[in-house]
Protein backbone atom coordinates (compact mmCIF):
# COMPACT_ATOMS: atom_id res chain seq x y z
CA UNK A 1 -4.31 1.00 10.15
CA UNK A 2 -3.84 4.57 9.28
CA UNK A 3 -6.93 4.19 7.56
CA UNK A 4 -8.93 1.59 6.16
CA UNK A 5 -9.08 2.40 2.89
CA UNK A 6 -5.25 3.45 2.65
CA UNK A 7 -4.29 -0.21 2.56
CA UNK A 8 -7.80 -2.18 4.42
CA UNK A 9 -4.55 -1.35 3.77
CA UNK A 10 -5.64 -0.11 2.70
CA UNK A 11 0.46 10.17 1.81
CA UNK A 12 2.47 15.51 7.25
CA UNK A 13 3.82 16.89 3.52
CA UNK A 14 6.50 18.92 4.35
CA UNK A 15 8.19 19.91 0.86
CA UNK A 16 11.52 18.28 1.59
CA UNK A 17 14.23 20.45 -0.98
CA UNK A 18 16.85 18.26 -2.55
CA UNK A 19 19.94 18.39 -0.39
CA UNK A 20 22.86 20.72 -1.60
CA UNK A 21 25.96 19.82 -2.97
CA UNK A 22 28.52 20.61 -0.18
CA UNK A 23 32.19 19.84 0.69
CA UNK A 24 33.61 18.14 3.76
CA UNK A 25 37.29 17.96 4.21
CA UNK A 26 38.98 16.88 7.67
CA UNK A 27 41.92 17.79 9.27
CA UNK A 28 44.84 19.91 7.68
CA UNK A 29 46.10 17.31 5.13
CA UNK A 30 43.17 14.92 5.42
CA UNK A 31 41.13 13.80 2.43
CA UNK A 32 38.12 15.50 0.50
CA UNK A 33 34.96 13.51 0.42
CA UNK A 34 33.82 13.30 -3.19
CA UNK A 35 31.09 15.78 -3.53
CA UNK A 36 27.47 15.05 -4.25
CA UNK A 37 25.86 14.51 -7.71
CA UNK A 38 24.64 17.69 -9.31
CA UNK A 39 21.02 17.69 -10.31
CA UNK A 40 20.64 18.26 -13.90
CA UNK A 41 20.16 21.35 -15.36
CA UNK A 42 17.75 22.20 -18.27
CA UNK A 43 14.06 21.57 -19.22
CA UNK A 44 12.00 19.89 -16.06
CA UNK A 45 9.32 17.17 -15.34
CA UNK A 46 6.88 18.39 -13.24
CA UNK A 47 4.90 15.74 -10.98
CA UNK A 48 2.20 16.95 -8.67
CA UNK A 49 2.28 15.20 -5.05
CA UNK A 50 -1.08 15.31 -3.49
CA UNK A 51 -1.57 14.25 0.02
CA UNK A 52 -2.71 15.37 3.62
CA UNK A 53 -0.38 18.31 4.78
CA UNK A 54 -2.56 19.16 7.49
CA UNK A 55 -5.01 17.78 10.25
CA UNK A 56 -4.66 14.32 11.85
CA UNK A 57 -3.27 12.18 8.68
CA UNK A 58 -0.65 15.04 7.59
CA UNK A 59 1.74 12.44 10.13
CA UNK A 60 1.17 9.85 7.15
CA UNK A 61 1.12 11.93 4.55
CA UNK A 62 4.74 13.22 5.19
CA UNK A 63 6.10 9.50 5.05
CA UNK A 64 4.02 8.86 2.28
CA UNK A 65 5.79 12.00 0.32
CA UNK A 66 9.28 10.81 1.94
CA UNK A 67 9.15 7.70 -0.57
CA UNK A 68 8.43 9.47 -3.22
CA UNK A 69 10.57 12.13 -3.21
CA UNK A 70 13.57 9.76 -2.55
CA UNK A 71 12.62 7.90 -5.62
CA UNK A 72 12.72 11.82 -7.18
CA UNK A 73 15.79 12.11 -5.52
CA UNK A 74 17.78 9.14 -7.17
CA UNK A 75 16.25 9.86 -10.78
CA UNK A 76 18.33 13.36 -10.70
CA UNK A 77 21.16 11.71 -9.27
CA UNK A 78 21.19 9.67 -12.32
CA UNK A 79 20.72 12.47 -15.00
CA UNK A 80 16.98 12.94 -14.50
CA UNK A 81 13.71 11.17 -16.92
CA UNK A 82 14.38 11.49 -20.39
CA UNK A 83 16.93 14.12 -20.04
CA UNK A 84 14.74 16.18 -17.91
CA UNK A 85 15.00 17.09 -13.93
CA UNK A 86 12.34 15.82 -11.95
CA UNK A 87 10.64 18.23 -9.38
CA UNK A 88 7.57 18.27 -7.74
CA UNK A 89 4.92 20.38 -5.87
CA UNK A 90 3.12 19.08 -2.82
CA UNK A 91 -0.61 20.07 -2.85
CA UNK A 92 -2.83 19.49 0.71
CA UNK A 93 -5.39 16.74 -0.22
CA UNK A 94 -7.38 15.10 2.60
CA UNK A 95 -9.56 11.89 2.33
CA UNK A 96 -12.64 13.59 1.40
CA UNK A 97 -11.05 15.30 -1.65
CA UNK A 98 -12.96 18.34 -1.12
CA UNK A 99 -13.44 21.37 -3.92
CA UNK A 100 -9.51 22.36 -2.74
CA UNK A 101 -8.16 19.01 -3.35
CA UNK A 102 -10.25 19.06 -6.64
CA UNK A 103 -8.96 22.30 -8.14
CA UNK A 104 -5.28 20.41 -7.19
CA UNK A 105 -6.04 17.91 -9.76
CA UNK A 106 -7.48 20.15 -11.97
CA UNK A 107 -4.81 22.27 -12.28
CA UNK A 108 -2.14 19.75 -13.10
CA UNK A 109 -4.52 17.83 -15.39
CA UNK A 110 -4.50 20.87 -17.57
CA UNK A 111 -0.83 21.04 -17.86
CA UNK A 112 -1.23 17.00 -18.30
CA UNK A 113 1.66 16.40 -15.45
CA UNK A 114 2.37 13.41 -14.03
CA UNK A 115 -0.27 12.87 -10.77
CA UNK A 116 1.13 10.45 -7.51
CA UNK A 117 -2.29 10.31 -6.02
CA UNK A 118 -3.79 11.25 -2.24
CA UNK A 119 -3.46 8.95 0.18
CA UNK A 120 -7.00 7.58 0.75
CA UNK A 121 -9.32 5.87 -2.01
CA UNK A 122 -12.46 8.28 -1.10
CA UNK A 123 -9.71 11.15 -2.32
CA UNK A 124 -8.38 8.96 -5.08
CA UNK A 125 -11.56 8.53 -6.60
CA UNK A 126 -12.84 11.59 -6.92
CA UNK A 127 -8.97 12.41 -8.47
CA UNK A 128 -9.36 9.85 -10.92
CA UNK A 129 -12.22 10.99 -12.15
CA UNK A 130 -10.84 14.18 -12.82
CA UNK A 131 -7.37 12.56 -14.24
CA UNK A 132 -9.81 10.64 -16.94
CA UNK A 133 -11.73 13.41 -18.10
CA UNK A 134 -8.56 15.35 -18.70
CA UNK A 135 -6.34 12.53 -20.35
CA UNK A 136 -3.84 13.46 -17.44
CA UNK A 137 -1.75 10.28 -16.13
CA UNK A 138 -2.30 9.83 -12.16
CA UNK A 139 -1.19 6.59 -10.40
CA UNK A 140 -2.55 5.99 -7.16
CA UNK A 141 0.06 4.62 -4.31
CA UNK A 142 -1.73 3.39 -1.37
CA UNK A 143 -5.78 3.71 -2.60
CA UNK A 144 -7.69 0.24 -2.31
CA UNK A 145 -10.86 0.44 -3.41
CA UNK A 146 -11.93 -1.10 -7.07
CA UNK A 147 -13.23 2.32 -8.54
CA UNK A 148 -10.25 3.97 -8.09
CA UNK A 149 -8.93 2.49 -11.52
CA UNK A 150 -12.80 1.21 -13.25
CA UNK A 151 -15.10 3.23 -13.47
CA UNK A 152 -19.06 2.85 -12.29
CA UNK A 153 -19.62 0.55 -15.22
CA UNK A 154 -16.46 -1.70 -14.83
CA UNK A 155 -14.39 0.36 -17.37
CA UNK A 156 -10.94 0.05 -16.77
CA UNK A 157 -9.49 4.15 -16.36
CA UNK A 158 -7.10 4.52 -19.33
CA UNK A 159 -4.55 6.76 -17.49
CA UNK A 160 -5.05 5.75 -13.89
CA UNK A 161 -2.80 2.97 -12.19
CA UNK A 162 -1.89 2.08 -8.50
CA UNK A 163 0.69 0.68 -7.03
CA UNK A 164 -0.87 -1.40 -4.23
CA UNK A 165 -3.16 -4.07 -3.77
CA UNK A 166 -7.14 -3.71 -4.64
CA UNK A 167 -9.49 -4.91 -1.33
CA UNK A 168 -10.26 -8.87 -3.36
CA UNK A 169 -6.83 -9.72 -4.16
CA UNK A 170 -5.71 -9.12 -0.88
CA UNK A 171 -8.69 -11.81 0.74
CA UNK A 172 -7.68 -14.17 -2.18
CA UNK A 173 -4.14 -13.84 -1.20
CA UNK A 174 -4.84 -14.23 2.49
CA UNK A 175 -7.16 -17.36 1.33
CA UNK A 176 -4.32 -19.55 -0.58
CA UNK A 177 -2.17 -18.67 2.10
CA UNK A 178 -5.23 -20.34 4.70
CA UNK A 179 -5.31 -23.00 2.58
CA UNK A 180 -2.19 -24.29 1.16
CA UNK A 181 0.46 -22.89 3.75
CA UNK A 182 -1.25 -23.76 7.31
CA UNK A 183 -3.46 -26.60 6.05
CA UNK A 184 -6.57 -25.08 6.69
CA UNK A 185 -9.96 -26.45 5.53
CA UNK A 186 -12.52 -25.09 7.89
CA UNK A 187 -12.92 -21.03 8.49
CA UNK A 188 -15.21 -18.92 10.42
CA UNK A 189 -15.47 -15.22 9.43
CA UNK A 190 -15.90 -12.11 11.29
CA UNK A 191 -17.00 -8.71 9.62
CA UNK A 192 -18.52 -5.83 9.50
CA UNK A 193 -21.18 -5.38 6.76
CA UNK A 194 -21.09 -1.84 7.25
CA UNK A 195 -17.82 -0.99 6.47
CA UNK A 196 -17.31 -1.89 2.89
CA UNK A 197 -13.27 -3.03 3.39
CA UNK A 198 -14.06 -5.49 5.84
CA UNK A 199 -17.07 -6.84 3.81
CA UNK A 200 -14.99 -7.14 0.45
CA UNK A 201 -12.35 -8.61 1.86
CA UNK A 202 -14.59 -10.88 3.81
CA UNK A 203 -16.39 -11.95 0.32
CA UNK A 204 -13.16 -12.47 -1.55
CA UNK A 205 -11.67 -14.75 1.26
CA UNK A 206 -14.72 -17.04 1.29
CA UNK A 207 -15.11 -17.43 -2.30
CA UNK A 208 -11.41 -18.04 -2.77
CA UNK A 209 -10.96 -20.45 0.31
CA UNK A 210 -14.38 -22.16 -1.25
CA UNK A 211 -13.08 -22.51 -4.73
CA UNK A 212 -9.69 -23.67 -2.91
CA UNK A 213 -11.22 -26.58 -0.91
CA UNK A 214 -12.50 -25.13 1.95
CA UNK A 215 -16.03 -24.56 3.80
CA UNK A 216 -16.92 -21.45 6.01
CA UNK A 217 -18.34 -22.85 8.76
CA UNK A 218 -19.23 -20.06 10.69
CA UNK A 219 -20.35 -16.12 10.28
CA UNK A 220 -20.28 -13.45 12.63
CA UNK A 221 -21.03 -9.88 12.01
CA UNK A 222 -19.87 -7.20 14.62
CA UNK A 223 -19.74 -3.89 14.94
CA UNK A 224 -16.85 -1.35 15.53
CA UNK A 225 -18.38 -0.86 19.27
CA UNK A 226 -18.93 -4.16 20.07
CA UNK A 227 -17.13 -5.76 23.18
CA UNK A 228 -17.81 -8.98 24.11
CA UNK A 229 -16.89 -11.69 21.25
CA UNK A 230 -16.48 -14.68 23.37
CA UNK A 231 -20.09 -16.34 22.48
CA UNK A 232 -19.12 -15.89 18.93
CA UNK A 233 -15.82 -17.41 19.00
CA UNK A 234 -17.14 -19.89 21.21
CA UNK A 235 -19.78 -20.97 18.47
CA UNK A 236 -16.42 -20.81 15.89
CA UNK A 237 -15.25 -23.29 17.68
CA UNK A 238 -18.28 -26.20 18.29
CA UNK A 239 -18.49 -25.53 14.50
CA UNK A 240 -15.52 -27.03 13.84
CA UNK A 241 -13.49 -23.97 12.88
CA UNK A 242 -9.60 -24.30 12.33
CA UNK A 243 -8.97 -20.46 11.91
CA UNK A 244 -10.93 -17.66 11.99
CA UNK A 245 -10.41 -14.60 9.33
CA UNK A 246 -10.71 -11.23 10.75
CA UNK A 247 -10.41 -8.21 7.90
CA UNK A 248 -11.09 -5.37 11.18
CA UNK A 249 -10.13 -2.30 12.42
CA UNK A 250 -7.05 -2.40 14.73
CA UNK A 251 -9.05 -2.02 17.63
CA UNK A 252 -11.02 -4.55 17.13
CA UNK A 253 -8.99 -7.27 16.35
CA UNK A 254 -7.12 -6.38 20.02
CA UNK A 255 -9.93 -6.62 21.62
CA UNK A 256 -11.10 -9.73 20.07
CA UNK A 257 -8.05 -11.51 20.16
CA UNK A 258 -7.38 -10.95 23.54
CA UNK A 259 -11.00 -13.13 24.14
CA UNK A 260 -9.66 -15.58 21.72
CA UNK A 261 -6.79 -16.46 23.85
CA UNK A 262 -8.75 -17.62 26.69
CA UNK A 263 -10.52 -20.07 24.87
CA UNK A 264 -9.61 -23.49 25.65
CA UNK A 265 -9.58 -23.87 21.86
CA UNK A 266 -7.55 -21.09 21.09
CA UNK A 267 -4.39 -23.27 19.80
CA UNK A 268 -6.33 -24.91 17.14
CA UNK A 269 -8.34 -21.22 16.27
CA UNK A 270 -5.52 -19.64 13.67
CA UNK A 271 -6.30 -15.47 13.55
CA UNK A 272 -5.75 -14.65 9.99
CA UNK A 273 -6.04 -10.90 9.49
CA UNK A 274 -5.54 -8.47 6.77
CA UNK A 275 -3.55 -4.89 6.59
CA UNK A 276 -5.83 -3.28 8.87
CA UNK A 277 -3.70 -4.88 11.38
CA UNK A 278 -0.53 -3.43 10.08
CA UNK A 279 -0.28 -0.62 12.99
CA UNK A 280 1.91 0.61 15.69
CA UNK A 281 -1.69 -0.13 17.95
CA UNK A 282 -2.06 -3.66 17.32
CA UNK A 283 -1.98 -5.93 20.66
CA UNK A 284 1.62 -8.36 19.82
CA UNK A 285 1.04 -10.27 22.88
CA UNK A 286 -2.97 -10.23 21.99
CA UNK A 287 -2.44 -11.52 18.38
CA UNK A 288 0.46 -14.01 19.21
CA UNK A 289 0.67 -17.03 17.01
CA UNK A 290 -1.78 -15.18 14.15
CA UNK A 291 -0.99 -13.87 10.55
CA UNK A 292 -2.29 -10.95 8.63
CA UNK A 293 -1.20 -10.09 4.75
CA UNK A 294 0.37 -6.68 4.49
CA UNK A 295 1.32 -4.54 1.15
CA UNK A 296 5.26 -4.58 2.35
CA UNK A 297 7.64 -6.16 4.90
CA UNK A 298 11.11 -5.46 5.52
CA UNK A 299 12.50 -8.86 4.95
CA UNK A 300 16.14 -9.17 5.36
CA UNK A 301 16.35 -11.79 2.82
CA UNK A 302 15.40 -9.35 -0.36
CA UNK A 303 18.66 -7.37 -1.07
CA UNK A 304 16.49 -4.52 -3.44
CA UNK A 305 14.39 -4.01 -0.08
CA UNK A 306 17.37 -3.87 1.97
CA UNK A 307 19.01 -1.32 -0.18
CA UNK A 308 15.94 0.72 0.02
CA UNK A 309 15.73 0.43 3.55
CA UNK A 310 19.22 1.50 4.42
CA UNK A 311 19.13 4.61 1.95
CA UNK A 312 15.81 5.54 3.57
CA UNK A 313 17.02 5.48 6.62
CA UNK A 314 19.89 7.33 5.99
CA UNK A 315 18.07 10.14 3.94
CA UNK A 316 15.22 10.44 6.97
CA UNK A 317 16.75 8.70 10.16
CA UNK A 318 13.69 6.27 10.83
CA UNK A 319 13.21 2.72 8.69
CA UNK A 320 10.42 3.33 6.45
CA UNK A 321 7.11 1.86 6.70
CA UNK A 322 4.51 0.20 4.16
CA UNK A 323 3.47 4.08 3.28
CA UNK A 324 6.93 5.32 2.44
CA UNK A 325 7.70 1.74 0.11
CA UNK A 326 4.43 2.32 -1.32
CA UNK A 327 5.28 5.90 -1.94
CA UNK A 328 8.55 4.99 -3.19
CA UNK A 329 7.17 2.82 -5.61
CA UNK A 330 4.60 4.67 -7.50
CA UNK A 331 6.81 7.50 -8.12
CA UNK A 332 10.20 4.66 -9.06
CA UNK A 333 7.87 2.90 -11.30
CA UNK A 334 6.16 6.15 -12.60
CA UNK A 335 9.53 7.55 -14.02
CA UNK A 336 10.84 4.12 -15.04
CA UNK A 337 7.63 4.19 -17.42
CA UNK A 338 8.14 7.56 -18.81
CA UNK A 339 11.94 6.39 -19.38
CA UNK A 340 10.87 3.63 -21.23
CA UNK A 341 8.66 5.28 -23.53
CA UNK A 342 10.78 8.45 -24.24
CA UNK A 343 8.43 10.40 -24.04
CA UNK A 344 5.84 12.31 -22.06
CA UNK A 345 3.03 11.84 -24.02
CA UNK A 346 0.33 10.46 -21.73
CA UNK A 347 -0.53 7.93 -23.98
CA UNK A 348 2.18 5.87 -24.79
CA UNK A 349 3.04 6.16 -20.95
CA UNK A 350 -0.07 4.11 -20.13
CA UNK A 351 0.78 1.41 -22.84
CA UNK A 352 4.60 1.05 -21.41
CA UNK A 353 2.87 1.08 -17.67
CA UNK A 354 0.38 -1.83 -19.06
CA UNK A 355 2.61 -3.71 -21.19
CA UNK A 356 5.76 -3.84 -18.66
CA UNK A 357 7.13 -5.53 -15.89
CA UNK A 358 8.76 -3.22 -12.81
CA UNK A 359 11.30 -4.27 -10.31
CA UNK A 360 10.06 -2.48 -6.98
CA UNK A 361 10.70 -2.76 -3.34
CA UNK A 362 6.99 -4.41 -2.93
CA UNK A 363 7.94 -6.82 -5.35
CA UNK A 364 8.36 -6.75 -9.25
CA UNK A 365 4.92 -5.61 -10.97
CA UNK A 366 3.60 -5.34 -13.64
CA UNK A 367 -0.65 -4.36 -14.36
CA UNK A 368 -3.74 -6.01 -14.64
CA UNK A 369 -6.33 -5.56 -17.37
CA UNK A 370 -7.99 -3.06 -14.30
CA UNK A 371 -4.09 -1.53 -14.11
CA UNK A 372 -4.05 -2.77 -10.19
CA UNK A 373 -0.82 -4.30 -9.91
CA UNK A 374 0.15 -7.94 -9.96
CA UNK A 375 2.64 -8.63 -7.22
CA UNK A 376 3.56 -11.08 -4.10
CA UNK A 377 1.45 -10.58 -1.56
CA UNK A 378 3.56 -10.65 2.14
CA UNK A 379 1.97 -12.61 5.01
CA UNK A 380 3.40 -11.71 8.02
CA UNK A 381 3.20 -13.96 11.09
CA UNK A 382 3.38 -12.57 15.32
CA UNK A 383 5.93 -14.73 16.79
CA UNK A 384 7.27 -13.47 20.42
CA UNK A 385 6.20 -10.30 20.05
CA UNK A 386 7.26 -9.58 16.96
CA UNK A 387 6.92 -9.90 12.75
CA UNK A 388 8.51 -12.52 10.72
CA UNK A 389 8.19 -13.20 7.30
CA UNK A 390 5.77 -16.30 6.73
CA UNK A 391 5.20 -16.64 3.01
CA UNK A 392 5.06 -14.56 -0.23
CA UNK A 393 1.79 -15.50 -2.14
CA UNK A 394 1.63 -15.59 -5.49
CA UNK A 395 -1.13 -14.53 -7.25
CA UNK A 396 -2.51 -14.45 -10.88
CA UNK A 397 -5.34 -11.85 -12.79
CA UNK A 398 -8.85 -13.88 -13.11
């Protein structure tokens, strides 16, 4: 996980320029490509990209910024958002969201422009704060945590959306999924009660896969440092434990799992994970036979996420990840809204962004009465080394 509160589960900016119009021809007498769309001309829609373009995240920053500006990319292809070209400016926001980062939000709140948010919730927070005191519309793209769209007293943040999935829905998904895909009645969980993604997602499973049918059957708390897991997967097991639900850190989870496979029990002991598990790091042959949810999977089988695959791909030369879909979609369903409305004016923005339904690559949205977006929910399953799709869950607002 780049970070665990990116997505559980849960965006290196360098300020990619729209690629010029040129000409190719071939040989003496050959035939003239068609040239390039021209980017319209006239008044402009500013939208302020914040995200790490420094330091040890500016890596996932960059691909988060890719999506996005591809998304930018198409709109101008197509005439622009309401007659206007898109552009952007890439501000340096780490996950702390420091005074710098701050004054980035500031500054565009003023001039009420469009906000796709930094890429971790401690950063998003702090931005959304700012976004709501200014009546400036900001919509979060990979941020997980609850406050970044309610406030401290549960107050749903008029102008601030996201575009993936809050930390509960994410255990509920992973839950149903336990429950009435593998046939699962009895869980044990592991987590950390000091690392608040790990413990919400470790609530929201149990009370979902509770309310579903099911009985937890077995806790176990660990820490990030911890080593040696086989007592407590031992005592999973003489509980009566079918699968075992592990919301952890990457690092964890190898080194737990690779315990788990030497128990004699081990084919009866489903790992069900979450999208902390969704990294280059995690253990294949270690996690074989488990599942973990993720906010997007390349599935063959969708022909909108192929498409957005293959132009990725052939804008950037790699196959984009969850960060660049996720980036992709805030800023496709961002200008789709202000298209919609005809208008820029913040507040009939919001309304269209509550009030409609979005056809993205993570699968069509549309907003909750919190604005966190209601959408399938991939699970993922580690089959000879590699991912296959499992099962879309389908989830409704409580």
């Amino acid at each position: 996980m780049m970070t665990k509160w990116v997505l559980g589960l849960v965006l290196t900016l360098s300020l990619l320029a729209l690629i010029p119009q040129c000409n190719l021809s071939g040989a003496a007498g050959g035939n003239r490509l068609p040239p390039l769309p021209l980017p319209p001309t006239g008044p402009s829609l500013r939208v302020a990209l914040l995200s790490p373009a420094s330091g040890e995240l500016a890596t996932f920053g960059r691909v988060l910024r890719n999506g996005s500006i591809l998304a930018f990319d198409e709109w101008n292809s197509r005439g622009g958002v309401v007659g206007r070209r898109v552009e952007w400016s890439v501000y340096d926001a780490d996950c702390t969201l420091t005074r710098r980062g701050r004054s980035h939000s500031n500054r565009y709140c003023r001039r009420l422009s469009p906000i796709i948010d930094p890429l971790c919730s401690e950063a998003a927070i702090a931005a959304a704060e700012v976004a709501e005191a200014n009546g400036a519309l900001l919509l979060a793209p990979t941020a997980t945590h609850p406050l970044v769209t309610v406030d401290g007293q549960g107050q749903t943040r008029a102008t601030v959306f996201r575009a993936s999935f809050v930390y509960p829905f994410q255990g509920q998904a992973a839950a149903r999924f336990a429950v009435e895909t593998l046939g699962k009645g009895w869980a044990a969980l592991f987590f950390d009660p000091g690392d608040d993604y790990s413990a919400t997602l470790g609530n929201a499973f149990a009370t979902e896969f509770i309310a579903q049918g099911g009985k937890i059957v077995y806790q176990s708390t660990y820490t990030p440092a911890d080593t040696d897991f086989t007592p407590a997967l031992q005592a999973a097991a003489d509980a009566g434990a079918d699968m075992i639900y592990l919301p952890a850190p990457v690092a964890v989870v190898n080194r737990l799992a690779a315990q788990w496979q030497q128990l004699p029990q081990s084919k009866e002991l489903t790992l069900l994970g979450s999208d902390s598990w969704d990294a280059s790091e995690l253990d294949l042959a270690a996690v074989e036979g488990g599942y973990f949810t993720r906010h997007f999977f390349l599935d063959e089988q969708h022909p909108a996420t192929q498409a957005f695959a293959d132009t990725y791909k052939a804008s950037y030369a790699v196959s984009p990840d969850t960060l660049a879909a996720l980036g992709y979609d805030a800023a496709a369903i961002l200008m789709e809204a202000i298209e919609q409305a005809r208008t820029l004016e913040v507040k009939q923005v919001a309304e269209t962004l509550e009030q409609g339904r979005f056809d993205a690559v993570t699968g069509q949205i549309r907003f909750g009465r919190q604005h966190n977006p209601l959408k399938p929910v991939p699970v993922v399953q580690v089959k000879e080394r590699k991912l296959i799709s499992a099962e879309y869950v389908e989830l409704q607002e409580k």
